[in-house]
Structures are given as structure tokens and as C-alpha cells.
N, C-alpha and C. Protein backbone atom coordinates (compact mmCIF):
# COMPACT_ATOMS: atom_id res chain seq x y z
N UNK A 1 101.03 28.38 77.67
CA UNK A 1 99.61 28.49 77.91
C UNK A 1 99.39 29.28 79.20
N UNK A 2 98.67 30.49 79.53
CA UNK A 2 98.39 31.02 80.38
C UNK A 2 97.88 30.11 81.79
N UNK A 3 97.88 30.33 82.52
CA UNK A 3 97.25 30.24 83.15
C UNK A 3 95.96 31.24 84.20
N UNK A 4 94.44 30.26 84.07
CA UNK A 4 93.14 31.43 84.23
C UNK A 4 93.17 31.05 85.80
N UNK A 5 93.16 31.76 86.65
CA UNK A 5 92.63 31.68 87.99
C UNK A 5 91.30 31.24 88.52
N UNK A 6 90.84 30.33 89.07
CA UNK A 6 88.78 29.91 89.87
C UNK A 6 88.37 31.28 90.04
N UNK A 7 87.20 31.42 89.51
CA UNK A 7 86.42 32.89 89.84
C UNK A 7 85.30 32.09 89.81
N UNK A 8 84.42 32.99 90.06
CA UNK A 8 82.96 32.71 90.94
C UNK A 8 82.06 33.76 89.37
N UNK A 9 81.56 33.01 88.71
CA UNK A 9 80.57 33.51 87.40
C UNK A 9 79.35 34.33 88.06
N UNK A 10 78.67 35.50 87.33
CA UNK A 10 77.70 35.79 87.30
C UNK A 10 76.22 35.48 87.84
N UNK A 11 76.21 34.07 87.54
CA UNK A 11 75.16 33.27 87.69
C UNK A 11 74.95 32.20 89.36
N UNK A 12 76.67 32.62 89.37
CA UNK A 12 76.78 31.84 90.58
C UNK A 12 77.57 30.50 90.39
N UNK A 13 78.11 30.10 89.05
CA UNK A 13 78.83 29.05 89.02
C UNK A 13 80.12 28.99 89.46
N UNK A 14 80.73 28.39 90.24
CA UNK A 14 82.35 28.39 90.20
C UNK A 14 82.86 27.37 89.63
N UNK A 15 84.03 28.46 89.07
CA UNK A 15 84.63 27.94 87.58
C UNK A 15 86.28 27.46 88.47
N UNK A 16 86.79 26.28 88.28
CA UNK A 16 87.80 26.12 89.08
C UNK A 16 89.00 26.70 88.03
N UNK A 17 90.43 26.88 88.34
CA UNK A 17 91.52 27.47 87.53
C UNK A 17 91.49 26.46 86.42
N UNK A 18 92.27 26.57 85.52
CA UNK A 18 93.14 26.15 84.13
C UNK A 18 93.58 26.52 83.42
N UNK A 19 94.22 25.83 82.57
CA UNK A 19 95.43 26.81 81.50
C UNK A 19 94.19 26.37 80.70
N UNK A 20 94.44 28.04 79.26
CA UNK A 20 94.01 27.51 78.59
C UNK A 20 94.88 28.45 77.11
N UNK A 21 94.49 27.77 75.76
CA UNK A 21 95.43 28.16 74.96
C UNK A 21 95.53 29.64 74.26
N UNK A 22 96.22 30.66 73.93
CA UNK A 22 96.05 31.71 73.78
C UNK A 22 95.67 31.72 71.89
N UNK A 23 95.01 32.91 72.15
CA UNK A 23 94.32 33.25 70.93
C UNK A 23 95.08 32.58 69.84
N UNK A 24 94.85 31.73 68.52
CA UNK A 24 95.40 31.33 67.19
C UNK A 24 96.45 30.11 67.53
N UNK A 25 96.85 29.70 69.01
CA UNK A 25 97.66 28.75 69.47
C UNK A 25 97.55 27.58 68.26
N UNK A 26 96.35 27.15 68.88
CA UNK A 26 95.86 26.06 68.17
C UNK A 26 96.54 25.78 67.19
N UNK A 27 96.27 26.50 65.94
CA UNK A 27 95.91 26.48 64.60
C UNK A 27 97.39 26.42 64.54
N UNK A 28 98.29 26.99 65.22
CA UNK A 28 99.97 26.89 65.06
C UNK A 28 100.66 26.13 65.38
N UNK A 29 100.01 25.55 66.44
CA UNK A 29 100.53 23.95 66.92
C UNK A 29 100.23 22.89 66.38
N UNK A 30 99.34 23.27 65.12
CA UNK A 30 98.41 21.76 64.56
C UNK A 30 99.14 22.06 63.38
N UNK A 31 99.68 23.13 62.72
CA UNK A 31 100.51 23.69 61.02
C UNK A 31 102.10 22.64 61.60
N UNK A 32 102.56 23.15 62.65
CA UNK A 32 104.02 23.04 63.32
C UNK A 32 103.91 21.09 63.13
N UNK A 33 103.03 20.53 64.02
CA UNK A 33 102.68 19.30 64.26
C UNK A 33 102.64 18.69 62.60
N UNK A 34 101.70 18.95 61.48
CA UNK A 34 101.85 18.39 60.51
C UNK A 34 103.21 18.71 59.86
N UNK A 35 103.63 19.57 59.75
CA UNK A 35 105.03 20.00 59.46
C UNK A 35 105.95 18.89 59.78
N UNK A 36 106.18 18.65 60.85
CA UNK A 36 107.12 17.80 61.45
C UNK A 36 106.85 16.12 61.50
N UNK A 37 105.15 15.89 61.37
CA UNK A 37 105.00 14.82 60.77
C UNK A 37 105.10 14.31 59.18
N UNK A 38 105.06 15.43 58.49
CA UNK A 38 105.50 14.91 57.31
C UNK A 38 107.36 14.88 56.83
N UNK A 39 107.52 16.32 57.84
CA UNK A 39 108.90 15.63 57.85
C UNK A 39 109.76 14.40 57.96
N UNK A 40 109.24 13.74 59.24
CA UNK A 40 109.55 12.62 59.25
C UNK A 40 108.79 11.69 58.86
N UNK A 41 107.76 11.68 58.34
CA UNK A 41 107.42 10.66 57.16
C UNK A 41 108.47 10.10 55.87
N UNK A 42 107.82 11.64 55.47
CA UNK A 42 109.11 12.04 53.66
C UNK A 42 110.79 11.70 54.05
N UNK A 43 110.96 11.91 55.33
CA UNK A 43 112.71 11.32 55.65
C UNK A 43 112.88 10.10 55.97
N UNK A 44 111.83 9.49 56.34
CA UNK A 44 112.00 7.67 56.57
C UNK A 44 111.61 7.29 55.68
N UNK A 45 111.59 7.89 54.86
CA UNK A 45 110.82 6.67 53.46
C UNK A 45 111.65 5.84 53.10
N UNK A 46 111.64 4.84 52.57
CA UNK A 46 112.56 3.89 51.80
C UNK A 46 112.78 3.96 50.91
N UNK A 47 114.07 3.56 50.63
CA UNK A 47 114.81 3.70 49.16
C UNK A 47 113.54 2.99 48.16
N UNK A 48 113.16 3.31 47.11
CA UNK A 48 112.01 3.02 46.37
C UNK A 48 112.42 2.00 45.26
N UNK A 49 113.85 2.06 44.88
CA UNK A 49 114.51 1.41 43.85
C UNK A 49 114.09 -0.35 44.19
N UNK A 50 114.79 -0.88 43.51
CA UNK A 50 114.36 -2.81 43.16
C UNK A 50 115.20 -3.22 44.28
N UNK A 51 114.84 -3.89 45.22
CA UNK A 51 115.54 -4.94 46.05
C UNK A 51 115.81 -3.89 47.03
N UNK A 52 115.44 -2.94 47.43
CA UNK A 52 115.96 -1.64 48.44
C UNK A 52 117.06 -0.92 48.75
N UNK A 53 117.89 -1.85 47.38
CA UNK A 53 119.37 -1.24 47.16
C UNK A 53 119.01 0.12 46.79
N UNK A 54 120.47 0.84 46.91
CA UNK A 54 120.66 2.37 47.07
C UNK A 54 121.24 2.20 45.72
N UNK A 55 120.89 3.46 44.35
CA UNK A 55 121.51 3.66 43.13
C UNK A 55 123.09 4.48 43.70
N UNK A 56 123.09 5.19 45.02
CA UNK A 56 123.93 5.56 44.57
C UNK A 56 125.70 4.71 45.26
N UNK A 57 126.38 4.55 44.98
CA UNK A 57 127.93 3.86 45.78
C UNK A 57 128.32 3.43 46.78
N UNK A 58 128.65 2.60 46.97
CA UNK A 58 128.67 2.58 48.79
C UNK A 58 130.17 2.99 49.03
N UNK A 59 130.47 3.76 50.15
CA UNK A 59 132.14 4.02 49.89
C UNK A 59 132.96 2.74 50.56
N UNK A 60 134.42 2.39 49.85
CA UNK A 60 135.06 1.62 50.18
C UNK A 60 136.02 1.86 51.18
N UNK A 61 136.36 0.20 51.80
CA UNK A 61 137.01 0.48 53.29
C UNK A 61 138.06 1.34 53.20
N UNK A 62 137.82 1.86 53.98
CA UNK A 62 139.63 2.85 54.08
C UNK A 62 140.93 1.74 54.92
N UNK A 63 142.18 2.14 54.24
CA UNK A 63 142.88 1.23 54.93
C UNK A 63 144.32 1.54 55.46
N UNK A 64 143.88 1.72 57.10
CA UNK A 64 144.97 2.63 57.83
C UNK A 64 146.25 2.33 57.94
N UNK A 65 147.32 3.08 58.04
CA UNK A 65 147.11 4.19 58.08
C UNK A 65 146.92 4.74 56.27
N UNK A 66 146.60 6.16 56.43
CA UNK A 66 145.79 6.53 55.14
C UNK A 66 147.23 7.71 54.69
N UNK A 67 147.84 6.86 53.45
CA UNK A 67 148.81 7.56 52.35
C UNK A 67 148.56 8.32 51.43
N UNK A 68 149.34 9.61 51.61
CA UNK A 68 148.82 10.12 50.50
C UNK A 68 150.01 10.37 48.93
N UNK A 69 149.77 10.04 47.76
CA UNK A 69 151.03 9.66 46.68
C UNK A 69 151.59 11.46 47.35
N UNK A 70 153.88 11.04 47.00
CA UNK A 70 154.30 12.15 47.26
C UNK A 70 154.58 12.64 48.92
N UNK A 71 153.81 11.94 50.06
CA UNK A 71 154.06 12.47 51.28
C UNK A 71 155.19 12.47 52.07
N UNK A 72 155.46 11.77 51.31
CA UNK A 72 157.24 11.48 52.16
C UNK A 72 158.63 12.39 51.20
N UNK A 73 158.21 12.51 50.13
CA UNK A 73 159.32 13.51 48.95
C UNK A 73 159.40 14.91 49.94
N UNK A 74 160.74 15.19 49.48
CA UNK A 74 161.38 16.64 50.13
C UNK A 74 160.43 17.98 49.89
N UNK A 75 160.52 18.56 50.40
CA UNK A 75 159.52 20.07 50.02
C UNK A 75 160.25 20.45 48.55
N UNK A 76 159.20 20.91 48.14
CA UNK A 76 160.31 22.11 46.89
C UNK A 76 161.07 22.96 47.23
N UNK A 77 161.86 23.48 46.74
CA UNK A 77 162.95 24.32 47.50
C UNK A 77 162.08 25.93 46.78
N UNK A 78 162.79 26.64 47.74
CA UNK A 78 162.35 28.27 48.21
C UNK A 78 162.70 29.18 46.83
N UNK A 79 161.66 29.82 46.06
CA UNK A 79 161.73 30.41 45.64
C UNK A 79 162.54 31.76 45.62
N UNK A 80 163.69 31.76 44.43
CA UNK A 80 165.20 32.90 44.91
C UNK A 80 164.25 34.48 44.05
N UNK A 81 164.62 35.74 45.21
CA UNK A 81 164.37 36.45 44.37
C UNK A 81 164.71 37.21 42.91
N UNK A 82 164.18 37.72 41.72
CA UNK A 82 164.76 38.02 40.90
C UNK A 82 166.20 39.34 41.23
N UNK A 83 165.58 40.10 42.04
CA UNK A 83 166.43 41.34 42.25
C UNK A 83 166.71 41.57 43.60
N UNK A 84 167.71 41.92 43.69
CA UNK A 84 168.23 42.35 45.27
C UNK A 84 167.83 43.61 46.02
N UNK A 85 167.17 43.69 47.10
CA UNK A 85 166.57 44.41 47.88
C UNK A 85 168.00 45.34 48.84
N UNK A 86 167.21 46.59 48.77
CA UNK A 86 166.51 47.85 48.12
C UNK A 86 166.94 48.22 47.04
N UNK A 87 166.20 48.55 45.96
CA UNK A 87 166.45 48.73 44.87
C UNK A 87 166.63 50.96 44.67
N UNK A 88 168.08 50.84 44.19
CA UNK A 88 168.26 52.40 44.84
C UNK A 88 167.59 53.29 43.45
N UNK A 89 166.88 54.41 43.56
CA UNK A 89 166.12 55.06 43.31
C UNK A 89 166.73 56.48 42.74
N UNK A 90 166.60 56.78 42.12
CA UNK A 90 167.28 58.12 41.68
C UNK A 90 166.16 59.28 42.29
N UNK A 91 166.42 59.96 42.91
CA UNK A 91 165.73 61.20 43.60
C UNK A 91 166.01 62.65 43.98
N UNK A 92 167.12 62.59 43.28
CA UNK A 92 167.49 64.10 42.01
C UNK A 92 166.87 65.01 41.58
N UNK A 93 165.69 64.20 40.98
CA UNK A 93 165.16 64.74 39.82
C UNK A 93 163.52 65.63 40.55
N UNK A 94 163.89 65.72 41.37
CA UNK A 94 162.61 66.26 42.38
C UNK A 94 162.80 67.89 42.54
């Protein structure tokens, strides 16, 4: 919000300083304001279902430490290549 400086009016009134809001402020702070109040309206709502239970799962306790099947078995062993490197090239024919 700007701020207006005390000036001395036309008529002779003095007008002391204040902020005041710039052109269309308003109207953007009052869109922004309902915005965010219905946001958090529509996000606190309550579960609507019977007894205020949730339809959907509740997740079950985890129980540490956390195993996974297979974690302890040997790695697979290393894939052998088919053909032996460098493969020699006939270049003769050039």
C-alpha cells in the first residue's frame, strides 16, 4: 500500500498522511481472501461417510527391522560374453 504524504487541500483542509490501497487492490485481496477461505473450508471438511470412518485402509504397523523376501541370497553371477574381444576384421578388401 503506498503511502500518501499530509498536504494542505484547496479549501484549506489539512489532510494528515496514510496508506491507502492502489487502484483494483481491493477487489484482489477480497478474490485471493475467498480463495483461501474456501480452501480451507473444502480441506477440513469431514469424512462424510457413516460413523466418520474413512472408506479408504488404514495402513498396517510396520515391523522393524523391515525384510525384504531374497535379501540375504548371493547376487546372480556376471553375465559371460558370447565372443571374445576384438573381433579381427578383414580390411583387404578396401
Amino acid at each position: 500500500m503506498p503511502w500518501v504524504n499530509g498536504y494542505v487541500r484547496r479549501d484549506g483542509t489539512k489532510v494528515r498522511g496514510h496508506s491507502r490501497w492502489a487502484a483494483g487492490a481491493r477487489r484482489e485481496m477480497s478474490t485471493l481472501v475467498m480463495f483461501g477461505l474456501a480452501v480451507a473450508v473444502i480441506g477440513s471438511a469431514p469424512n462424510s461417510s457413516a460413523g466418520g470412518k474413512s472408506d479408504f485402509p488404514r495402513p498396517a504397523s510396520t515391523v522393524y527391522p523391515v525384510k525384504f523376501p531374497g535379501w540375504n541370497k548371493a547376487p546372480a553371477p556376471r553375465p559371460r560374453p558370447t565372443v571374445s574381444y576384438p573381433i579381427p576384421w578383414d580390411r583387404s578388401s578396401r
